[in-house]
PDB file of N, CA and C in Angstrom:
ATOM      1  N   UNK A   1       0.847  -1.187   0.000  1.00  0.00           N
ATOM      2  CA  UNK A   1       0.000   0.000   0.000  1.00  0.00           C
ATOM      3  C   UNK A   1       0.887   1.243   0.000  1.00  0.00           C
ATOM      4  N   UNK A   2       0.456   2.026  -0.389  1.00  0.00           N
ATOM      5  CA  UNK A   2       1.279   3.595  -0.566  1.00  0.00           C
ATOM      6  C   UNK A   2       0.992   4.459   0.341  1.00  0.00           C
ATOM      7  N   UNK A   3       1.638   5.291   0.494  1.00  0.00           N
ATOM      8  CA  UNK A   3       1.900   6.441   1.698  1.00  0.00           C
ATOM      9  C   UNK A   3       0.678   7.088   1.372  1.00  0.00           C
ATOM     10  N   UNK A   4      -0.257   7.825   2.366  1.00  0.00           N
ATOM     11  CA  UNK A   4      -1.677   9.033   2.157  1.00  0.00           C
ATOM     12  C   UNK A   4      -1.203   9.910   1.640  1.00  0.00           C
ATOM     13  N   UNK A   5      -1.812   9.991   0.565  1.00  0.00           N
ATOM     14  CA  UNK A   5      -1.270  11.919   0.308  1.00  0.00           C
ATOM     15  C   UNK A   5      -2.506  12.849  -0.038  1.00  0.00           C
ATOM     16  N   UNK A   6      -2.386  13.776   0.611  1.00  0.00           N
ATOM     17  CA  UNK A   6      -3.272  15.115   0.120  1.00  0.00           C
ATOM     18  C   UNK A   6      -3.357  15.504  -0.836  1.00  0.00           C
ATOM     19  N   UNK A   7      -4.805  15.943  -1.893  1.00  0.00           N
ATOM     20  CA  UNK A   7      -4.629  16.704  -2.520  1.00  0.00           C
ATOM     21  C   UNK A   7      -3.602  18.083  -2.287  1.00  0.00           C
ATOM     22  N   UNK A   8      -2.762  18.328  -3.484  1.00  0.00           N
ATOM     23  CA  UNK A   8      -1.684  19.210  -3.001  1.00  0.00           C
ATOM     24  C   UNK A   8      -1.380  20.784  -4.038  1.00  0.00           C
ATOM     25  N   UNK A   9      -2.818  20.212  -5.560  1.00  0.00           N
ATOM     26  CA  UNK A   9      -2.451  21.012  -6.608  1.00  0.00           C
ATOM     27  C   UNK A   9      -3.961  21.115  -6.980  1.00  0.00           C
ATOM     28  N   UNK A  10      -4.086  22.122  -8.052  1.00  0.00           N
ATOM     29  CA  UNK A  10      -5.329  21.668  -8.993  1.00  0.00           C
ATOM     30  C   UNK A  10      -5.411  20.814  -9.861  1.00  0.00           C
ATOM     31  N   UNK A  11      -4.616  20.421 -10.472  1.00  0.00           N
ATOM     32  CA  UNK A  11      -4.073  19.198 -11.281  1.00  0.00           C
ATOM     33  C   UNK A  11      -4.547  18.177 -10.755  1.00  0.00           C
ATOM     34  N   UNK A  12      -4.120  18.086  -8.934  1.00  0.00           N
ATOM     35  CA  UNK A  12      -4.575  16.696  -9.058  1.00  0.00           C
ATOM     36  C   UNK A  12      -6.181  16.419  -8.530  1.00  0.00           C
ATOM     37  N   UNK A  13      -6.699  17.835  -7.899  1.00  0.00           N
ATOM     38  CA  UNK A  13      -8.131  18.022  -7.621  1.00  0.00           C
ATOM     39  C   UNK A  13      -8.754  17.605  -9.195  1.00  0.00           C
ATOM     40  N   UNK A  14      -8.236  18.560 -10.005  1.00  0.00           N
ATOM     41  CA  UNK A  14      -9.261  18.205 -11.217  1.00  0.00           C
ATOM     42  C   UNK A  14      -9.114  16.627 -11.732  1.00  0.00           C
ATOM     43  N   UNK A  15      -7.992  15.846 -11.531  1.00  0.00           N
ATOM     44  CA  UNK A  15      -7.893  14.498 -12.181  1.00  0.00           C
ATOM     45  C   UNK A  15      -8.941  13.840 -10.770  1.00  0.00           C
ATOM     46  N   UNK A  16      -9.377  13.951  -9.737  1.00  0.00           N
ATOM     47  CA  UNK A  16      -9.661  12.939  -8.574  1.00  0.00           C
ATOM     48  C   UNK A  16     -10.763  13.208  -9.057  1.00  0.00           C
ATOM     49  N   UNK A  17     -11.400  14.731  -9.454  1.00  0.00           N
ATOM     50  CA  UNK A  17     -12.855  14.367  -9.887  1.00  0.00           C
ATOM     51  C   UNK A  17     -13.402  14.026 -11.396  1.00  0.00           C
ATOM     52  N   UNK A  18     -11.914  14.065 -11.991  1.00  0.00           N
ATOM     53  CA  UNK A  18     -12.257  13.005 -13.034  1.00  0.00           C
ATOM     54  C   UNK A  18     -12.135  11.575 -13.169  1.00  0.00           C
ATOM     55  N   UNK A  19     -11.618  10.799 -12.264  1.00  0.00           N
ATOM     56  CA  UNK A  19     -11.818   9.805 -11.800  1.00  0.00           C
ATOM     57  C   UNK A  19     -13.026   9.588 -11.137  1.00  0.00           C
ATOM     58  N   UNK A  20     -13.338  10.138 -10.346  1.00  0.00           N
ATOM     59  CA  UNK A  20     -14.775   9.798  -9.698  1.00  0.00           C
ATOM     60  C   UNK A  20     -15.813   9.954 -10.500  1.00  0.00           C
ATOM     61  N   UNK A  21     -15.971  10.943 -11.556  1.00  0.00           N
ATOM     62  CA  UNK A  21     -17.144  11.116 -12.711  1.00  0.00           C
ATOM     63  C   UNK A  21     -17.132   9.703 -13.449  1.00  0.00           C
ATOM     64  N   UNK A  22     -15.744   9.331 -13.647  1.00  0.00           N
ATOM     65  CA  UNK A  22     -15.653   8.379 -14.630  1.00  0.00           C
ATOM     66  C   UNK A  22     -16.030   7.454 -14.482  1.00  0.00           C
ATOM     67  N   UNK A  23     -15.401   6.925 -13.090  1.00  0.00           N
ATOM     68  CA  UNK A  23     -16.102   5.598 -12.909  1.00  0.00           C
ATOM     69  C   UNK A  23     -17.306   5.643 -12.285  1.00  0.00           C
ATOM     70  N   UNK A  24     -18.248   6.350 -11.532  1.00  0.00           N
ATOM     71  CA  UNK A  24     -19.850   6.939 -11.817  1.00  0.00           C
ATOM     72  C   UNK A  24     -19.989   6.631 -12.711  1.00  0.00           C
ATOM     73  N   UNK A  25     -19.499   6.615 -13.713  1.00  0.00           N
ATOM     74  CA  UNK A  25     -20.142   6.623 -15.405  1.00  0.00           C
ATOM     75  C   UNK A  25     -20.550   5.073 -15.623  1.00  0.00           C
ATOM     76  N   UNK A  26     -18.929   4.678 -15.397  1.00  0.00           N
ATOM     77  CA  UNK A  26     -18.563   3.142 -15.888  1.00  0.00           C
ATOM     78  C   UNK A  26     -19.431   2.556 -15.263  1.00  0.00           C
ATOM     79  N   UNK A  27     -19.977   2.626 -13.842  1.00  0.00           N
ATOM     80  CA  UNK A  27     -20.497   1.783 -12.703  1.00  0.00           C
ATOM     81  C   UNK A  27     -22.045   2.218 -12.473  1.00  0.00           C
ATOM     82  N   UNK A  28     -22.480   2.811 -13.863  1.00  0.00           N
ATOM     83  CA  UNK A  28     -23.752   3.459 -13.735  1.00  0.00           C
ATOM     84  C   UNK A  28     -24.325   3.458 -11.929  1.00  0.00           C
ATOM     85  N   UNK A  29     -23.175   4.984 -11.711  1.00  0.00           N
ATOM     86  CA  UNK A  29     -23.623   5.133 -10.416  1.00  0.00           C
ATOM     87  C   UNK A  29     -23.417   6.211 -10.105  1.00  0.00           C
ATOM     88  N   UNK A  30     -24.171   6.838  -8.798  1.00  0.00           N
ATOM     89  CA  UNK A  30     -23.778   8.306  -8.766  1.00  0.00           C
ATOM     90  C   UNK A  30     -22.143   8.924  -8.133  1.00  0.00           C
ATOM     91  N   UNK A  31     -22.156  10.291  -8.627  1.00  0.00           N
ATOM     92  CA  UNK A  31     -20.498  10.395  -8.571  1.00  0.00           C
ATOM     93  C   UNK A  31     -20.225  10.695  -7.067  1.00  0.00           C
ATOM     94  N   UNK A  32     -21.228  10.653  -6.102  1.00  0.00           N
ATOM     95  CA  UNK A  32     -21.139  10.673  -4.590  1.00  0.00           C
ATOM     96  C   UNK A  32     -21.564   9.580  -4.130  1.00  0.00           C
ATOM     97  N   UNK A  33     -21.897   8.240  -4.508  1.00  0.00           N
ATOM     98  CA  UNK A  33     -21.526   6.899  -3.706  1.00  0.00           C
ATOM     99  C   UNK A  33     -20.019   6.807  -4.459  1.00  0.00           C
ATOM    100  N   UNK A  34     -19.351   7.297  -5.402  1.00  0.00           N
ATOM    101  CA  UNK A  34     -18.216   6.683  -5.885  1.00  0.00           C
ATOM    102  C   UNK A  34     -17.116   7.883  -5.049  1.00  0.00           C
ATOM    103  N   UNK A  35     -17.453   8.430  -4.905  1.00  0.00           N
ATOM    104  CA  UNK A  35     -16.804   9.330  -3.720  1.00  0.00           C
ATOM    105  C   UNK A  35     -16.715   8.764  -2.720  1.00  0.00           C
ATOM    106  N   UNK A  36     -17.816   8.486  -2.170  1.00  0.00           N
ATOM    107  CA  UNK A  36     -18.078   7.578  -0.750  1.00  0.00           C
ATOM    108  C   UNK A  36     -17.003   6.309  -0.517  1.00  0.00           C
ATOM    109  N   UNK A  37     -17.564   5.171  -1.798  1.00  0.00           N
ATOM    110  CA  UNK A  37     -16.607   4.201  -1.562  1.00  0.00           C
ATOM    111  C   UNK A  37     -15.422   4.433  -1.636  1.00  0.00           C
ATOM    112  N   UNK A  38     -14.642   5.904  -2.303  1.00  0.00           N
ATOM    113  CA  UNK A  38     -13.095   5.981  -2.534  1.00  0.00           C
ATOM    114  C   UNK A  38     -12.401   6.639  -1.165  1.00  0.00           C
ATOM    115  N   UNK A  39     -13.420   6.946  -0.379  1.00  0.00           N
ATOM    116  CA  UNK A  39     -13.128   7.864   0.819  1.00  0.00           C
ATOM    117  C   UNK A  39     -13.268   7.439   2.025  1.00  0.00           C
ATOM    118  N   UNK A  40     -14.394   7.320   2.201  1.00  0.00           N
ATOM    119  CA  UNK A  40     -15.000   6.814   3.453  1.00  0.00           C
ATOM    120  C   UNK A  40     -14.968   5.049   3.815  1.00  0.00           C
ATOM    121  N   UNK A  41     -15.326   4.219   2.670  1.00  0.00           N
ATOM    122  CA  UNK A  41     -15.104   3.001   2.328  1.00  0.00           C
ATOM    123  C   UNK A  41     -14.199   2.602   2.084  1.00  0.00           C
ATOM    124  N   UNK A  42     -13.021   3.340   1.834  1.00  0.00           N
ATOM    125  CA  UNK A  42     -12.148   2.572   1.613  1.00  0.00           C
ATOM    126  C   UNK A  42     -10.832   3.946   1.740  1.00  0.00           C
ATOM    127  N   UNK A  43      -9.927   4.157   1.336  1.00  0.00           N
ATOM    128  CA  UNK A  43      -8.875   5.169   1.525  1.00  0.00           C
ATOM    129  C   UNK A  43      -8.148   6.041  -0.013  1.00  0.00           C
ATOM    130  N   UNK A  44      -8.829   4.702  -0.808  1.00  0.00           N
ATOM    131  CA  UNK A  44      -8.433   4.831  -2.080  1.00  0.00           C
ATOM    132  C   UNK A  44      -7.693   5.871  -2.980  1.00  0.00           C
ATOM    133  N   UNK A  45      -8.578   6.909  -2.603  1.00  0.00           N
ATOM    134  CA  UNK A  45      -8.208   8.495  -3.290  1.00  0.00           C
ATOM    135  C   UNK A  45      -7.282   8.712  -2.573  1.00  0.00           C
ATOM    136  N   UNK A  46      -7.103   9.116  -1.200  1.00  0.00           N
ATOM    137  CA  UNK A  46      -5.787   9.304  -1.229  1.00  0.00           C
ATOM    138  C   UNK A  46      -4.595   8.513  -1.010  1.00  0.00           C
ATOM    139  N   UNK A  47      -4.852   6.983  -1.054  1.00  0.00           N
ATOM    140  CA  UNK A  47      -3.641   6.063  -1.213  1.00  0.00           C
ATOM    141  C   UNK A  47      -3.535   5.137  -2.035  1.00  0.00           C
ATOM    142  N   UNK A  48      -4.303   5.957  -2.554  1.00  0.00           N
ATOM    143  CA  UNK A  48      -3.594   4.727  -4.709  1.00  0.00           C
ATOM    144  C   UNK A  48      -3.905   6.294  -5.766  1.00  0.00           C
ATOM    145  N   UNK A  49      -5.412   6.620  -6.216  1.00  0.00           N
ATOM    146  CA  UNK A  49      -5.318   7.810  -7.085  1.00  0.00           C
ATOM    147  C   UNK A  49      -4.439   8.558  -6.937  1.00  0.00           C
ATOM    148  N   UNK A  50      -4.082   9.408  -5.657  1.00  0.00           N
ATOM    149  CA  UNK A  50      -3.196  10.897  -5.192  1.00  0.00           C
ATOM    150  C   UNK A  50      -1.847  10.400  -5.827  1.00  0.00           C
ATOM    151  N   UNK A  51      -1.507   9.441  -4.763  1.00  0.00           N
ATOM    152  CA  UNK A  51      -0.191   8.701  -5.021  1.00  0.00           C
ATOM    153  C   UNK A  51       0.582   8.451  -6.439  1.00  0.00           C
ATOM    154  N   UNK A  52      -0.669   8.044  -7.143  1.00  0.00           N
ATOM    155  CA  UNK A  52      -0.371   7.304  -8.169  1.00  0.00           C
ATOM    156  C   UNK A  52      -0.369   8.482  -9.149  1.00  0.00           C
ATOM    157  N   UNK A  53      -0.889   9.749  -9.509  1.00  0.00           N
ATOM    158  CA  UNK A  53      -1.454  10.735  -9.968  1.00  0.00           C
ATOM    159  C   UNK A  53      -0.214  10.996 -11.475  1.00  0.00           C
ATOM    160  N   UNK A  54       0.992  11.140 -10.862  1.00  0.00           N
ATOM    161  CA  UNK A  54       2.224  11.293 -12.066  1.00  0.00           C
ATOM    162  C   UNK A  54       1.937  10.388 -12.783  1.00  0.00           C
ATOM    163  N   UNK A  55       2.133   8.601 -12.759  1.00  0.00           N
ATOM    164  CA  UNK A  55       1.605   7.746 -13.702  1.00  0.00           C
ATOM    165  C   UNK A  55       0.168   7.752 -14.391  1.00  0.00           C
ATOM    166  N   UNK A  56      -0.657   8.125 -13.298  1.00  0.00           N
ATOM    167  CA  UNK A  56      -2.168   7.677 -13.900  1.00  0.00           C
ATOM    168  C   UNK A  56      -2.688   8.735 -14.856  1.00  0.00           C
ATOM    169  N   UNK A  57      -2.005   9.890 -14.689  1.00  0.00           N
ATOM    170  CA  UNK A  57      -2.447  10.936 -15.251  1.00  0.00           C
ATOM    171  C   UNK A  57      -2.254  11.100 -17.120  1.00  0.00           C
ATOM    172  N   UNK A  58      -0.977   9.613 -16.989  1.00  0.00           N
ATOM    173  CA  UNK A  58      -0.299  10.040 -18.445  1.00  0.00           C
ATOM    174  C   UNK A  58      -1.128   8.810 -19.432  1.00  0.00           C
ATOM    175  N   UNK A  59      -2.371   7.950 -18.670  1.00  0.00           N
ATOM    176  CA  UNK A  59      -2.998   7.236 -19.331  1.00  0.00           C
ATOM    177  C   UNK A  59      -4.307   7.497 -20.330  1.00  0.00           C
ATOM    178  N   UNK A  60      -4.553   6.525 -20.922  1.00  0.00           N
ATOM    179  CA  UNK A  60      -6.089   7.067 -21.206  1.00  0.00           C
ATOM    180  C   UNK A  60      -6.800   6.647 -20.395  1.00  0.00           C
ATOM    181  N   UNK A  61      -8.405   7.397 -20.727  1.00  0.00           N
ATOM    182  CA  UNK A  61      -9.467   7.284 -19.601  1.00  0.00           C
ATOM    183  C   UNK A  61      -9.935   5.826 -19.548  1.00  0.00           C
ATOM    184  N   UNK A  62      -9.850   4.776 -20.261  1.00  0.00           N
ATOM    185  CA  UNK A  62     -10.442   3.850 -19.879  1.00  0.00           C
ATOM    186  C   UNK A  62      -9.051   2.844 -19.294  1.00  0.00           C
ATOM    187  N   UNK A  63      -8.520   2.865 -19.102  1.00  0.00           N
ATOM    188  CA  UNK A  63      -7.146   2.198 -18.792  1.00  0.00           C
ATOM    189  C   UNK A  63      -7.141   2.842 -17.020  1.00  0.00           C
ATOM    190  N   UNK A  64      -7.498   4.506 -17.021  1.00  0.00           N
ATOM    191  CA  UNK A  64      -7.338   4.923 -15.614  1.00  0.00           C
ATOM    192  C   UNK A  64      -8.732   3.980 -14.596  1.00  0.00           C
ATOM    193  N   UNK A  65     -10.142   4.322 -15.634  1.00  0.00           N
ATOM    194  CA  UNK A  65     -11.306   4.163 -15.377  1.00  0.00           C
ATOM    195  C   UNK A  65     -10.941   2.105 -14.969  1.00  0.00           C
ATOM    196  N   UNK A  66     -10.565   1.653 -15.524  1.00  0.00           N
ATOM    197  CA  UNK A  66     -10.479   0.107 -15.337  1.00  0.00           C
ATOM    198  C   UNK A  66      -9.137  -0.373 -14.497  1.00  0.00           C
ATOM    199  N   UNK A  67      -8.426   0.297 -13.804  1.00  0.00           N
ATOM    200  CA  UNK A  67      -7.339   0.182 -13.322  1.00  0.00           C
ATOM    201  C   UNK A  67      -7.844   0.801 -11.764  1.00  0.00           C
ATOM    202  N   UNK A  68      -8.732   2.142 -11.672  1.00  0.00           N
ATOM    203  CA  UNK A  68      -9.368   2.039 -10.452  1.00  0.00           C
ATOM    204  C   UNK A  68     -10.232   1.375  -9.761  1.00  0.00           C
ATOM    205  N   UNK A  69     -10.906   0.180 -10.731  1.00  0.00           N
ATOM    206  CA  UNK A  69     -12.336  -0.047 -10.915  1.00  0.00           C
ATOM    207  C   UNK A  69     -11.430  -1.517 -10.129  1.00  0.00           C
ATOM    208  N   UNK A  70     -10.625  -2.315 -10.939  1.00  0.00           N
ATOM    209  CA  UNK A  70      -9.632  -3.431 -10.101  1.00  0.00           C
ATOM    210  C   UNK A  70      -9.050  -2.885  -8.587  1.00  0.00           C
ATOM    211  N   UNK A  71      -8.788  -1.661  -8.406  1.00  0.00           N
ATOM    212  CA  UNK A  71      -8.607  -2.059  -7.047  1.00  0.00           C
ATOM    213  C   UNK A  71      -9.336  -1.635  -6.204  1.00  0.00           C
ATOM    214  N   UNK A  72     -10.768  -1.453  -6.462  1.00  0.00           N
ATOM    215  CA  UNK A  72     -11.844  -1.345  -5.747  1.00  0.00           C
ATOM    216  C   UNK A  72     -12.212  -3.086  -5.652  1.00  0.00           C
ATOM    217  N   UNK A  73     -12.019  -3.629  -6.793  1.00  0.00           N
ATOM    218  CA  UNK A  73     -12.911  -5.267  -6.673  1.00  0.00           C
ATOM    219  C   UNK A  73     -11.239  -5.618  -5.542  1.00  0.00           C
ATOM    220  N   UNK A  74     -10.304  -4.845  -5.829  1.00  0.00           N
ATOM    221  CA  UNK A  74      -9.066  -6.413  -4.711  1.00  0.00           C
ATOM    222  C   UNK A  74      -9.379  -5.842  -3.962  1.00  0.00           C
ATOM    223  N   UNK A  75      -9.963  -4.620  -2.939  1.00  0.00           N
ATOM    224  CA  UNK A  75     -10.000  -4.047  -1.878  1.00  0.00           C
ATOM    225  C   UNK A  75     -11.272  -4.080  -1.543  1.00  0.00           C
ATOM    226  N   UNK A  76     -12.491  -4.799  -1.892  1.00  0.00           N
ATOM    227  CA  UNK A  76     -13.669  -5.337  -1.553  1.00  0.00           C
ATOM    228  C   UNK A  76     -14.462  -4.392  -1.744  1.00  0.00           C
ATOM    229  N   UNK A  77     -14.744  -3.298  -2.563  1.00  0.00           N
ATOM    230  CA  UNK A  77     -14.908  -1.796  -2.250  1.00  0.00           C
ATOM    231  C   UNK A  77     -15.952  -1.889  -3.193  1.00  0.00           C
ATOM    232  N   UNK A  78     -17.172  -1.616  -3.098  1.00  0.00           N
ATOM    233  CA  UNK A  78     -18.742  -1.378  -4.239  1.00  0.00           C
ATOM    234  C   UNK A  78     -19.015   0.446  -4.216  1.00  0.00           C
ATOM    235  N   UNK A  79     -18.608   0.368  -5.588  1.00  0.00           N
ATOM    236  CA  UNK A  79     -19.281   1.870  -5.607  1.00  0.00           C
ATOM    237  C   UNK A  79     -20.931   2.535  -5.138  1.00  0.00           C
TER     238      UNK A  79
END
């Protein structure tokens, strides 16, 4: 698991809520249970998205969208 990190930029505010729109999208679900499970349910956003933000950022959206979506299923996590 990776170190917590804070949002620290706008860069990475605007990518966390494009992650959360996205997979809302993917998971025909709303973008505040997918908030919920990345936050409250689980730690996710800030210890895999934040963390990960330099790599994930340089992907495309369905590669980011299906790469968050796996470690919600290994981390037991339902949007």
């Amino acid at each position: 698991m990776l170190p917590e990190k804070e949002i620290k930029n706008m860069q990475e505010l605007e990518f966390s809520i494009f992650c959360i729109e996205n997979i809302a999208e993917s998971l025909k679900k709303s973008a505040d249970q997918i908030y919920v499970a990345l936050t409250e349910k689980s730690n996710i956003l800030h210890d895999y998205i934040v963390p990960e933000y330099e790599m994930l950022h340089t992907q495309g959206k369905e590669y980011i969208v299906n790469d968050i979506i796996e470690v919600m299923k290994e981390r037991g996590v339902e949007g």
